[in-house]
Every structure is written in structure tokens, then in C-alpha cells.
Protein backbone atom coordinates (compact mmCIF):
# COMPACT_ATOMS: atom_id res chain seq x y z
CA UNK A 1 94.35 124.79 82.23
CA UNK A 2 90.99 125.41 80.20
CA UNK A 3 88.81 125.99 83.54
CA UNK A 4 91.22 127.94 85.00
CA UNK A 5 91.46 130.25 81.83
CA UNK A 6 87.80 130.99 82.47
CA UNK A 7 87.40 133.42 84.39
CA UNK A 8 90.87 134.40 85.23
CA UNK A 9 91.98 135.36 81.64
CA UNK A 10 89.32 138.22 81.58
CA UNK A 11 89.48 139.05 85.18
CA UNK A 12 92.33 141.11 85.43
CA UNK A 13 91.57 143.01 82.00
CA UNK A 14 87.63 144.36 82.97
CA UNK A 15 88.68 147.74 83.28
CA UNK A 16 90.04 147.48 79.47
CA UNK A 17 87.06 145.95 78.45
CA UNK A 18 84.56 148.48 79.80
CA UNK A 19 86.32 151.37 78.56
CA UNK A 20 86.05 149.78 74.93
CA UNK A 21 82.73 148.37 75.00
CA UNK A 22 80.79 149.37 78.37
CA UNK A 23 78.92 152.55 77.07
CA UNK A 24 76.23 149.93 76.01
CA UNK A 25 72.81 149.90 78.02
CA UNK A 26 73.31 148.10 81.21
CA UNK A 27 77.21 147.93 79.97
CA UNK A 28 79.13 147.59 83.43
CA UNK A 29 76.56 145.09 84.56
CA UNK A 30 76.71 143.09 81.26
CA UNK A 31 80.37 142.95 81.24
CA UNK A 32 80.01 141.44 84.87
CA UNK A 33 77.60 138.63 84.07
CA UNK A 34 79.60 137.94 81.04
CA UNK A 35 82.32 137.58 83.24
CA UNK A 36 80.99 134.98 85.58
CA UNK A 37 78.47 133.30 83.11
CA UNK A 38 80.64 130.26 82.44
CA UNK A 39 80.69 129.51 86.02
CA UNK A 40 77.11 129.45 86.43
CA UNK A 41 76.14 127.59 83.96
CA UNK A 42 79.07 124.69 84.82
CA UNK A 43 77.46 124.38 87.71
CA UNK A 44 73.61 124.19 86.40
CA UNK A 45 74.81 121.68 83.59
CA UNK A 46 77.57 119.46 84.23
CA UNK A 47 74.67 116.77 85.76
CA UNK A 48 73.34 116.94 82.05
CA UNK A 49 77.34 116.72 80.64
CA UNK A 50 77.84 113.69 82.00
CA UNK A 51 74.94 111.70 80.51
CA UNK A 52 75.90 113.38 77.54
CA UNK A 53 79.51 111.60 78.08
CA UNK A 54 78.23 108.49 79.24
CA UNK A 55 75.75 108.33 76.39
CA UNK A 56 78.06 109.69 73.25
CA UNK A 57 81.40 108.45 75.00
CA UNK A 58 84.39 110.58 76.56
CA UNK A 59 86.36 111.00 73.98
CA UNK A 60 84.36 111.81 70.96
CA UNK A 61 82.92 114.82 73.60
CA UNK A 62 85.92 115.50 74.64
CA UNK A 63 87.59 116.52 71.11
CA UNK A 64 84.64 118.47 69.76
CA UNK A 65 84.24 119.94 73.63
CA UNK A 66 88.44 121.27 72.77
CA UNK A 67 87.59 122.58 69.35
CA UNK A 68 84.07 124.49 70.01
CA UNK A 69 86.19 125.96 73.31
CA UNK A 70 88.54 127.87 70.76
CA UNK A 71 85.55 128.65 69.01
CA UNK A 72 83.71 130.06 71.40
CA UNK A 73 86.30 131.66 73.48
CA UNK A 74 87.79 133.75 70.32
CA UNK A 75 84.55 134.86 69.27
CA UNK A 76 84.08 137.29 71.18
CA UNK A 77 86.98 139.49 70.14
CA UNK A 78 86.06 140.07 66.52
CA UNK A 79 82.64 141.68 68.15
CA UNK A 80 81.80 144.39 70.38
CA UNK A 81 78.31 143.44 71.03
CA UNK A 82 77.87 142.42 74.63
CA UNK A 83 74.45 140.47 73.86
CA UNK A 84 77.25 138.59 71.91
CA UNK A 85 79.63 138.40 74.24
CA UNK A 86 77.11 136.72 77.24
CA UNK A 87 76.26 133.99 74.37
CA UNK A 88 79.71 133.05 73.56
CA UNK A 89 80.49 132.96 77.35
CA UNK A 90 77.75 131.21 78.27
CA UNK A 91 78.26 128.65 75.44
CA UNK A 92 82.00 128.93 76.88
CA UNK A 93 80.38 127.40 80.27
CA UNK A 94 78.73 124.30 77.98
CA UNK A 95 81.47 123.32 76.54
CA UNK A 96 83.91 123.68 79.74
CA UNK A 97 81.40 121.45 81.73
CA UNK A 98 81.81 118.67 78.65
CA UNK A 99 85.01 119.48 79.20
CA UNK A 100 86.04 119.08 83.10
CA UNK A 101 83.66 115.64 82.81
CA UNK A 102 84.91 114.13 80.43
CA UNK A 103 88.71 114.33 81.36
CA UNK A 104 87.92 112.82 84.91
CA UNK A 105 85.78 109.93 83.68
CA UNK A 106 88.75 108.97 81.61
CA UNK A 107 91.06 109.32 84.29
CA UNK A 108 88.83 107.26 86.37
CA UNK A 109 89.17 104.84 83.44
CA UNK A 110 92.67 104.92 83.14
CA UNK A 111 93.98 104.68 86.72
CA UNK A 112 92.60 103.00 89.77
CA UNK A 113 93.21 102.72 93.27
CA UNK A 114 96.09 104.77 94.42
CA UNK A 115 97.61 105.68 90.65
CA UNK A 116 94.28 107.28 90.13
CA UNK A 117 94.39 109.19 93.36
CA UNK A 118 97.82 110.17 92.23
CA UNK A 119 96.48 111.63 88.50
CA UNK A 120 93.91 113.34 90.40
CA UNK A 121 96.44 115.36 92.43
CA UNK A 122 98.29 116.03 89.14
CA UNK A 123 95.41 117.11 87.46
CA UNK A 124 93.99 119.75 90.14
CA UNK A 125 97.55 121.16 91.50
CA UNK A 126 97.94 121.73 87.70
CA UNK A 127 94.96 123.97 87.73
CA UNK A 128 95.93 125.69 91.08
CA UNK A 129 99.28 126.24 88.95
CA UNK A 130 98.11 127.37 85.78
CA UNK A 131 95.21 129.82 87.78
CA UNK A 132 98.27 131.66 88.93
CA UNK A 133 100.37 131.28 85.29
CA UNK A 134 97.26 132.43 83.82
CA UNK A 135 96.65 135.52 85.69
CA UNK A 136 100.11 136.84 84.35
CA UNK A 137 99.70 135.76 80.80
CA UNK A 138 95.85 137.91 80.67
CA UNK A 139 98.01 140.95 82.17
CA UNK A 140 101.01 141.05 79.41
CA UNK A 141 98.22 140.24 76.63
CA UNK A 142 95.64 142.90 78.09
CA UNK A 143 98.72 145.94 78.23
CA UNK A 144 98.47 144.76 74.16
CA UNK A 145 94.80 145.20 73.66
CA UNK A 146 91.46 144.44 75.13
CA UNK A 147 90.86 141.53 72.36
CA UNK A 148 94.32 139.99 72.75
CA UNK A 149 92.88 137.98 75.87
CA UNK A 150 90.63 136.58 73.72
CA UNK A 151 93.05 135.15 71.33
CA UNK A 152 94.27 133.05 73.65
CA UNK A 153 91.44 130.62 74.20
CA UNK A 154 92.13 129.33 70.94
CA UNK A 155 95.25 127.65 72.46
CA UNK A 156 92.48 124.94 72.85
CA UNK A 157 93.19 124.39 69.25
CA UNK A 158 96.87 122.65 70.11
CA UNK A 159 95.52 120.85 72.95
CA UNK A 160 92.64 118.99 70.21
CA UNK A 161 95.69 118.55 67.98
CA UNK A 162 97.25 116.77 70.35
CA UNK A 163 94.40 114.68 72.03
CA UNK A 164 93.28 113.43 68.67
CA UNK A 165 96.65 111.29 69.04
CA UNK A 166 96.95 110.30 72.12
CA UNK A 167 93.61 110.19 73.78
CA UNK A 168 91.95 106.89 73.66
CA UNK A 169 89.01 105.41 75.75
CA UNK A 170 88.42 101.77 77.00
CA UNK A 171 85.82 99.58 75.07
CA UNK A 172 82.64 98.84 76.02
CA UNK A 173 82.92 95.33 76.61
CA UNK A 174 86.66 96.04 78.74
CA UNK A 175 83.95 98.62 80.87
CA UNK A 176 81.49 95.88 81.61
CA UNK A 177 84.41 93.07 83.04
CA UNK A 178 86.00 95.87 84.99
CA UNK A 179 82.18 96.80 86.52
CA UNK A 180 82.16 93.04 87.51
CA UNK A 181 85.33 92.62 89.10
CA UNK A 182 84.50 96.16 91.19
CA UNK A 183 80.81 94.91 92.07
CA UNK A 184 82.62 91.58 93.00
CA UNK A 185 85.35 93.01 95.29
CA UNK A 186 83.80 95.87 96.70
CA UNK A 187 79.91 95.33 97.01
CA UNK A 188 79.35 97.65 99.61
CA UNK A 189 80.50 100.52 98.31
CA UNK A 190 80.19 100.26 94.20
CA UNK A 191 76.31 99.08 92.68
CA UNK A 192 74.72 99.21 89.85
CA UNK A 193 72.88 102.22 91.20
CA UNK A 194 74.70 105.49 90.96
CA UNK A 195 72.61 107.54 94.19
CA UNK A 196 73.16 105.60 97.03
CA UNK A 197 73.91 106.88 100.68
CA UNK A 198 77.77 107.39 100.17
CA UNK A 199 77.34 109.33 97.00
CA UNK A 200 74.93 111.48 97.97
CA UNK A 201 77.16 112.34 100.92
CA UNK A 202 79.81 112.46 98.61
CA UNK A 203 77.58 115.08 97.06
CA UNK A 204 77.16 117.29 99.67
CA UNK A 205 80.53 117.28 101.13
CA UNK A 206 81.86 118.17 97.47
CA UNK A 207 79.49 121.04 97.89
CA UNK A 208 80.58 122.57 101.24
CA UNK A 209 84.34 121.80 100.31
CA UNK A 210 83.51 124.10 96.86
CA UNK A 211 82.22 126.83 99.25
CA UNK A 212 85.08 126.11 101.87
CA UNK A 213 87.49 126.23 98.47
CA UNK A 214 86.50 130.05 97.65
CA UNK A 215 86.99 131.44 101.65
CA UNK A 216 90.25 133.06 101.31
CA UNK A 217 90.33 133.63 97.51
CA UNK A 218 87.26 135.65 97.85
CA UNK A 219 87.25 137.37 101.35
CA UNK A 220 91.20 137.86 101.99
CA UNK A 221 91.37 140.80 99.90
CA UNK A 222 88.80 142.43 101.90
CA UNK A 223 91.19 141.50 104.79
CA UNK A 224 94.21 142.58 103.55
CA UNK A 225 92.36 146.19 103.39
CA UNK A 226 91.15 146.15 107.23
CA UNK A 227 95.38 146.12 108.19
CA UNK A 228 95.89 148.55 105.91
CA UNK A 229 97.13 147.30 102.47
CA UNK A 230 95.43 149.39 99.73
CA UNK A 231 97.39 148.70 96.84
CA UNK A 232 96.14 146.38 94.51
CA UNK A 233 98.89 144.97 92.54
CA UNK A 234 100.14 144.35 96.23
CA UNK A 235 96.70 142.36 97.25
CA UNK A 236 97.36 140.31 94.17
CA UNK A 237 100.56 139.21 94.56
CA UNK A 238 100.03 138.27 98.22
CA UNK A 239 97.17 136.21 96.80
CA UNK A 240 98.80 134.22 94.70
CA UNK A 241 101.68 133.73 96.77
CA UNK A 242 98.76 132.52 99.36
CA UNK A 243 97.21 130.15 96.66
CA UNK A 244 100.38 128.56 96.23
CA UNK A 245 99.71 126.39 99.09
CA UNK A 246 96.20 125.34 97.04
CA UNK A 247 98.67 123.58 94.91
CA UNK A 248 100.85 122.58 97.09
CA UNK A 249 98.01 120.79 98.80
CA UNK A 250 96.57 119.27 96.26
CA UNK A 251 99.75 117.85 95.12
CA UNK A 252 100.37 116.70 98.18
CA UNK A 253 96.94 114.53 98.11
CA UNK A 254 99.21 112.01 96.03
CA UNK A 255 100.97 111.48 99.31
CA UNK A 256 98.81 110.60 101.64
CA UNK A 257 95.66 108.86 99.51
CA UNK A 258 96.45 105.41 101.12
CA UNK A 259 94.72 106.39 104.42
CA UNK A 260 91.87 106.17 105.41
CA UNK A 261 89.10 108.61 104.22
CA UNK A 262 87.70 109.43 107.02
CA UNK A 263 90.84 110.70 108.32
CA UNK A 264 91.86 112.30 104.81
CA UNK A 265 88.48 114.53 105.45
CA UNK A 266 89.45 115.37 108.75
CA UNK A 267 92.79 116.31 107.97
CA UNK A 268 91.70 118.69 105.10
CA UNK A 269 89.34 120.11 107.06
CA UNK A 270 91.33 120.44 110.35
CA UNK A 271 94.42 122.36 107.91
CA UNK A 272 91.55 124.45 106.48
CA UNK A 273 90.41 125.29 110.27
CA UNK A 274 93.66 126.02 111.61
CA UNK A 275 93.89 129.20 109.00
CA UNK A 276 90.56 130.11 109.56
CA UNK A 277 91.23 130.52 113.33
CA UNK A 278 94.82 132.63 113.08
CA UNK A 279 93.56 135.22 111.16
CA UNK A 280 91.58 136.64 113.84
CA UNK A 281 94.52 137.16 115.80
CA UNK A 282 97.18 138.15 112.43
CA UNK A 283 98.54 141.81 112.89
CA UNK A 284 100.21 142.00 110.09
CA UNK A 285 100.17 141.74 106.30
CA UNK A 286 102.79 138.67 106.41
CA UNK A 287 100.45 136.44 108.92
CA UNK A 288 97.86 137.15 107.62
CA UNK A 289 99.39 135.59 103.83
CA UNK A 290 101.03 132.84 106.47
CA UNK A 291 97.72 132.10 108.05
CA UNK A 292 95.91 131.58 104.25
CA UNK A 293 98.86 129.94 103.11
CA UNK A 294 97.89 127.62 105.90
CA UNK A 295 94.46 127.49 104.62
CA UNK A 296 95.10 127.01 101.49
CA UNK A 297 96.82 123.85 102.10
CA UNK A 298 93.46 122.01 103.65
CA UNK A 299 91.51 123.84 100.64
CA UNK A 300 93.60 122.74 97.91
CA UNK A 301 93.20 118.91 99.35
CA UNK A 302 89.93 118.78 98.90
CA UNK A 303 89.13 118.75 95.50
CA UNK A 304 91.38 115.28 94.46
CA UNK A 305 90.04 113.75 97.69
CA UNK A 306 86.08 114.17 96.63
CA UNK A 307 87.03 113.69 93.34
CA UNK A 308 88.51 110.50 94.46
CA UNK A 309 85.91 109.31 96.84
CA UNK A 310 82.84 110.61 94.43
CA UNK A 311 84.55 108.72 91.21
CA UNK A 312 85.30 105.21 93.12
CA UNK A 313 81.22 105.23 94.39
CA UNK A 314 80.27 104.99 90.42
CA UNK A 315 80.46 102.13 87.79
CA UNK A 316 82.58 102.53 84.58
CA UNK A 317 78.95 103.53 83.35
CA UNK A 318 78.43 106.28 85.73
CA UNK A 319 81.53 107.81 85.74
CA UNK A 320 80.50 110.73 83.32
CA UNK A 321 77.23 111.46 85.30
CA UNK A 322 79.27 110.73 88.62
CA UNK A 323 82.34 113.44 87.56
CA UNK A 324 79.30 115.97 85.94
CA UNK A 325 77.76 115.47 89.30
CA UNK A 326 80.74 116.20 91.52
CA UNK A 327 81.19 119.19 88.93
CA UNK A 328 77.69 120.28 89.68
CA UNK A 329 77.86 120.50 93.47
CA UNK A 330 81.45 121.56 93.55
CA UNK A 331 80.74 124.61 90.99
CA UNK A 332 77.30 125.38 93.06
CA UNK A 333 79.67 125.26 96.23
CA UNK A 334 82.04 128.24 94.89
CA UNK A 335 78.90 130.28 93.12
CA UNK A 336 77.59 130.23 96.91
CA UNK A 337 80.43 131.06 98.90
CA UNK A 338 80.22 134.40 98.38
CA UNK A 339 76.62 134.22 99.24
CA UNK A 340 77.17 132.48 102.34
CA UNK A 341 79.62 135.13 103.64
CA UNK A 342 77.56 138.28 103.41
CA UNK A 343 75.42 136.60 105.67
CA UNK A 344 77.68 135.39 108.31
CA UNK A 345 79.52 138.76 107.99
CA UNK A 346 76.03 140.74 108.64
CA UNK A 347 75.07 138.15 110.96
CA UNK A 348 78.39 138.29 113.10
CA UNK A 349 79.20 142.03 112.58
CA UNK A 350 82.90 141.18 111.04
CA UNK A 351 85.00 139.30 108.92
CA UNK A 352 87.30 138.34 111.79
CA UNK A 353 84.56 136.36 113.25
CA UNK A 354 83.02 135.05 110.25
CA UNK A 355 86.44 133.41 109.88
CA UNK A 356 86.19 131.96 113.24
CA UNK A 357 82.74 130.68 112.50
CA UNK A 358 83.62 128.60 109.12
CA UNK A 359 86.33 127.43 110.89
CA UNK A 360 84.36 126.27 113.38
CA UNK A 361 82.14 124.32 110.28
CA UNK A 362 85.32 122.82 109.31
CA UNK A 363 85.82 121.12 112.90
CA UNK A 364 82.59 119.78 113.17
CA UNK A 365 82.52 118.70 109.65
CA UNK A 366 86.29 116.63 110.64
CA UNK A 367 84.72 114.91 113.89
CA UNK A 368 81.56 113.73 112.04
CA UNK A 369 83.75 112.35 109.50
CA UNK A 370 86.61 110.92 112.36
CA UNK A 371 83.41 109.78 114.36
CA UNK A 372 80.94 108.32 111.15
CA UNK A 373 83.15 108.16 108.25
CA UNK A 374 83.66 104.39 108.38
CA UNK A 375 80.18 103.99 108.17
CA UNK A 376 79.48 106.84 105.49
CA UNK A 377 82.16 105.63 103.17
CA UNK A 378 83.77 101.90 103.63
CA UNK A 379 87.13 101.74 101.87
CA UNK A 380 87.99 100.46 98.89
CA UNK A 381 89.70 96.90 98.76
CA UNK A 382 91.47 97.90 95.54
């Protein structure tokens, strides 16, 4: 729930915010990098997190991650300073990227094989969930008070009270048999060295799938607007009901992580594809939600499955610098999506046929993966 909290606690509530504190130099523009800080700097430092977690050890950074996030995401609400505000966010993004690393190198730790693809699935459809759950909690709190928003971070407070119980990691000596037995059985794809061929690709494919991820989130709004929907609180709610499928697919992962990868890449990408490629022809407000509902369902696949491929390429060793990694290149992934879109929107002349154009990306990403997956990424014989 933390990640999603990020952004989407504050989101709805700017307005608030700028009319009590955005008659500061440079106010509406602060308030805007203060928004989308935390993002940033998960993606610039969650490489560096997960030496940190390999080094120090995931649970020790785990429970002082949880009790500097209440910190740091209360702060801000006893001050109206927004010099303040862009430190505690930005701090906010440190501890969040400790955070998201640490809890998928001890899943990775915990589960293997197909249980861990299964925790995976949990684990990110709970995120698509809570992003929604979240989004209504910031709008009662913010009809209370700009600060109230605020408050709410320091929920991380319960969660450390309860991981200081329950959360436990594996000892070293338990990580170095279970690094033998997966260099033993699976020496193609798991070494002793974290960058090899298949992680790198790994890599890059978690980067596209973060830009891929942000698509219809970012751009259907936009959309909505060209067949004639102007009313926001309308444009949200067809959102989220969009997004459900985000969970729904990523949920679903848990289903169908016994085949092959290559094929599991495909799929994602062909379901992603096949939304992409209606919306061009949509004529109404209902396909259009039908045809990113559709979307959504490739999209929300993706992040389990290159979580799971990324975190099976790395030793018990690696796993924090492996998960900071895939945090890194996912994170860069959405921070560029946006990017990416202006220019195929200028360069194409519309969003209809930008659409067409990513979807066309998605295609040829699934046949390279059908035709040199095997290759790319052997399977596991776990």
C-alpha cells in the first residue's frame, strides 16, 4: 500500500494544497515537483537500495525504512514551507525505494518456484487495489483539511508494529546452501554474477513494460475528452473502473506462471496490444473504458512476471540489488512514458494513432520473445 500512497494520497487534494500554501515564489511549480519527487528519486536510487539491503540485511532496512516513512510523510503537515515540503518528499522517495526492495528480496527468500510467482501476484494486485482504495481515502480526508492527507502516512507506524513480529529473514549460512543447490540445478540461468545476458534483458524489458504500464493511466483522460466527456469526477471514476483490470491481471499472473516465459511475455504484451488497437475505432465513452479495461489486463501482468523472471536470474546475495534494479528500470519506465508520448503524439499528429503505434511495440516486442525467448531466458528447473 505504501508506494501506492505516494503519489496518489496528494494527487487528488493539489488544488487544496495550493490555495493554502502556493502564494510562495515558484508555488504552483513547487507543489508539482513535490508531488512527483518520490517517484524520481525511486527510480534514480533503488540500484543503491539494494546494496544497501544486501549489505545491512532486509529486515533491519526494512523496519527503520516503515518508521522513517511515517516520519517523513507526516512532516510535512505541521509546516507550510514548500522548501520543506520537497525535502520530506524527496526523503519520502529514499525510504520508499528501501522500502519496495526490501519486501521483494524477502519474498524471493521466502517462496520459490511457483509459490513465489503466486506472492508476487498478491503483492502487486494488492497495490493495483489499494491505488484505487487510496484515491478515495485522500478525497474524504482532503474535504477535512489540506494536512489531514498527511496524517495518514503515519499508518506506516502499525505496519512497523506489526513487522517487528512477524517479519523474519533467512540466515546467512541457510542463503549460501540455497545459492548452491540453485547454481547446481539451474547453471544456465543463475551465477555468481548478477549482469549477465538474461538480466540485462530482464532489465530492459522491465523498463519498456514500466512505460507500457503508464499508457492508459496517463493518456486516457486526454481521450475520454476528444468523445466528449468533460467532467472530471466522471474521467476518474471511469479510470478506476478501467484500472480494475490492472489488478485483475496481475492477480491473475498466479494462474498462469507455470508456462513458459516466453509465452507469458507474449501474452501480456499481445492483451496490452489488443486495447491499444480498439481504441482507435471506440465511439463511445463505454468502449473506450472496455477497450482499457482490456489493456489493463496485459499491463497489470507485467509487473509479477518481470518481477518473477528478474528475481529468479539473481543469487540469495543479489536479490536486494536484483529487486532495487528491477525498481530502477521499472520506475525510469513510468517517469518516461509520458515523455515518450508527446513525441509519438507530435510525431503522428494524434493520440488515436499513437495508440496504434505502441501497440504495434507491443507485437513486435511478443514475437521477439515467442521467436528468441527460449534462448534469452531458459526456464527454471525448480
Amino acid at each position: 500500500m505504501l508506494p501506492a500512497m505516494g503519489v496518489t494520497l496528494l494527487s487528488p487534494n493539489i488544488p487544496a494544497i495550493t490555495a493554502a500554501v502556493g502564494d510562495q515564489p515558484g508555488g504552483a511549480y513547487l507543489i508539482s515537483i513535490a508531488l512527483t519527487i518520490p517517484a524520481l528519486v525511486i527510480a534514480i536510487l533503488s540500484g543503491f537500495a539494494g546494496i544497501v539491503v544486501d549489505r545491512f540485511g532486509r529486515r533491519v532496512c526494512l523496519l527503520s525504512a516503515l518508521g522513517l516513512y511515517a516520519v517523513f510523510g507526516v512532516f510535512p503537515a505541521f509546516s507550510t514551507s514548500l522548501v520543506v515540503f520537497i525535502i520530506m518528499r524527496g526523503l519520502l522517495g529514499v525510504v520508499e525505494a528501501v522500502i519496495m526492495t526490501s519486501t521483494l528480496a524477502l519474498i524471493a527468500d521466502y517462496f520459490h518456484g511457483a509459490e513465489r510467482s503466486r506472492w508476487l501476484a498478491y503483492s502487486t494486485g494488492f497495490t493495483a487495489v489499494m491505488a484505487i482504495v487510496v484515491y478515495v481515502v485522500a478525497g474524504a480526508l482532503g474535504e477535512i483539511g489540506w494536512r489531514f492527507p498527511f496524517y495518514f502516512y503515519g499508518i506506516a507506524a502499525l505496519i512497523l508494529a506489526l513487522a517487528v513480529k512477524v517479519i523474519w529473514e533467512p540466515s546467512r549460512a541457510q542463503l549460501i546452501e540455497e545459492d548452491a543447490c540453485l547454481v547446481a540445478q539451474t547453471p544456465s540461468i543463475v551465477t555468481s554474477r548478477l549482469f549477465t545476458t538474461p538480466f540485462v534483458t530482464a532489465l530492459a524489458l522491465s523498463a519498456v513494460g514500466g512505460a507500457l504500464f503508464f499508457v492508459i493511466p496517463l493518456q486516457i483522460a486526454e481521450y475520454y475528452g476528444q468523445h466528449g466527456l468533460t467532467s472530471p469526477a466522471l474521467i476518474g471514476a471511469l479510470i478506476a473502473v478501467a484500472t480494475v483490470g490492472n489488478a485483475i491481471g496481475a492477480l491473475g499472473f498466479r494462474f498462469v506462471a507455470h508456462f513458459p516465459r516466453r509465452y507469458l511475455i507474449a501474452g501480456a504484451m499481445g492483451v496490452s496490444a489488443i486495447g491499444l488497437l480498439l481504441l482507435p475505432f471506440c465511439t463511445t465513452v463505454t468502449t473506450v473504458t472496455v477497450a482499457a479495461f482490456i489493456n489493463q489486463l496485459g499491463a497489470g501482468m507485467l509487473p509479477p512476471l518481470l518481477m518473477s523472471i528478474t528475481m529468479s536470474l539473481a543469487t540469495a546475495f543479489h536479490r536486494g540489488r536484483a529487486g532495487g534494479l528491477f525498481w530502477s528500470a521499472f520506475s525510469i519506465g513510468n517517469f518516461l512514458s509520458p515523455i515518450i508520448m508527446v513525441s509519438v503524439i507530435s510525431a503522428l499528429g494524434s493520440l488515436a494513432h499513437a495508440f496504434v503505434a505502441v501497440a504495434v511495440l507491443c507485437v513486435v516486442i511478443a514475437g521477439l520473445s515467442v521467436g528468441a525467448g527460449s534462448r534469452i531466458f531458459p526456464e527454471p528447473k525448480l
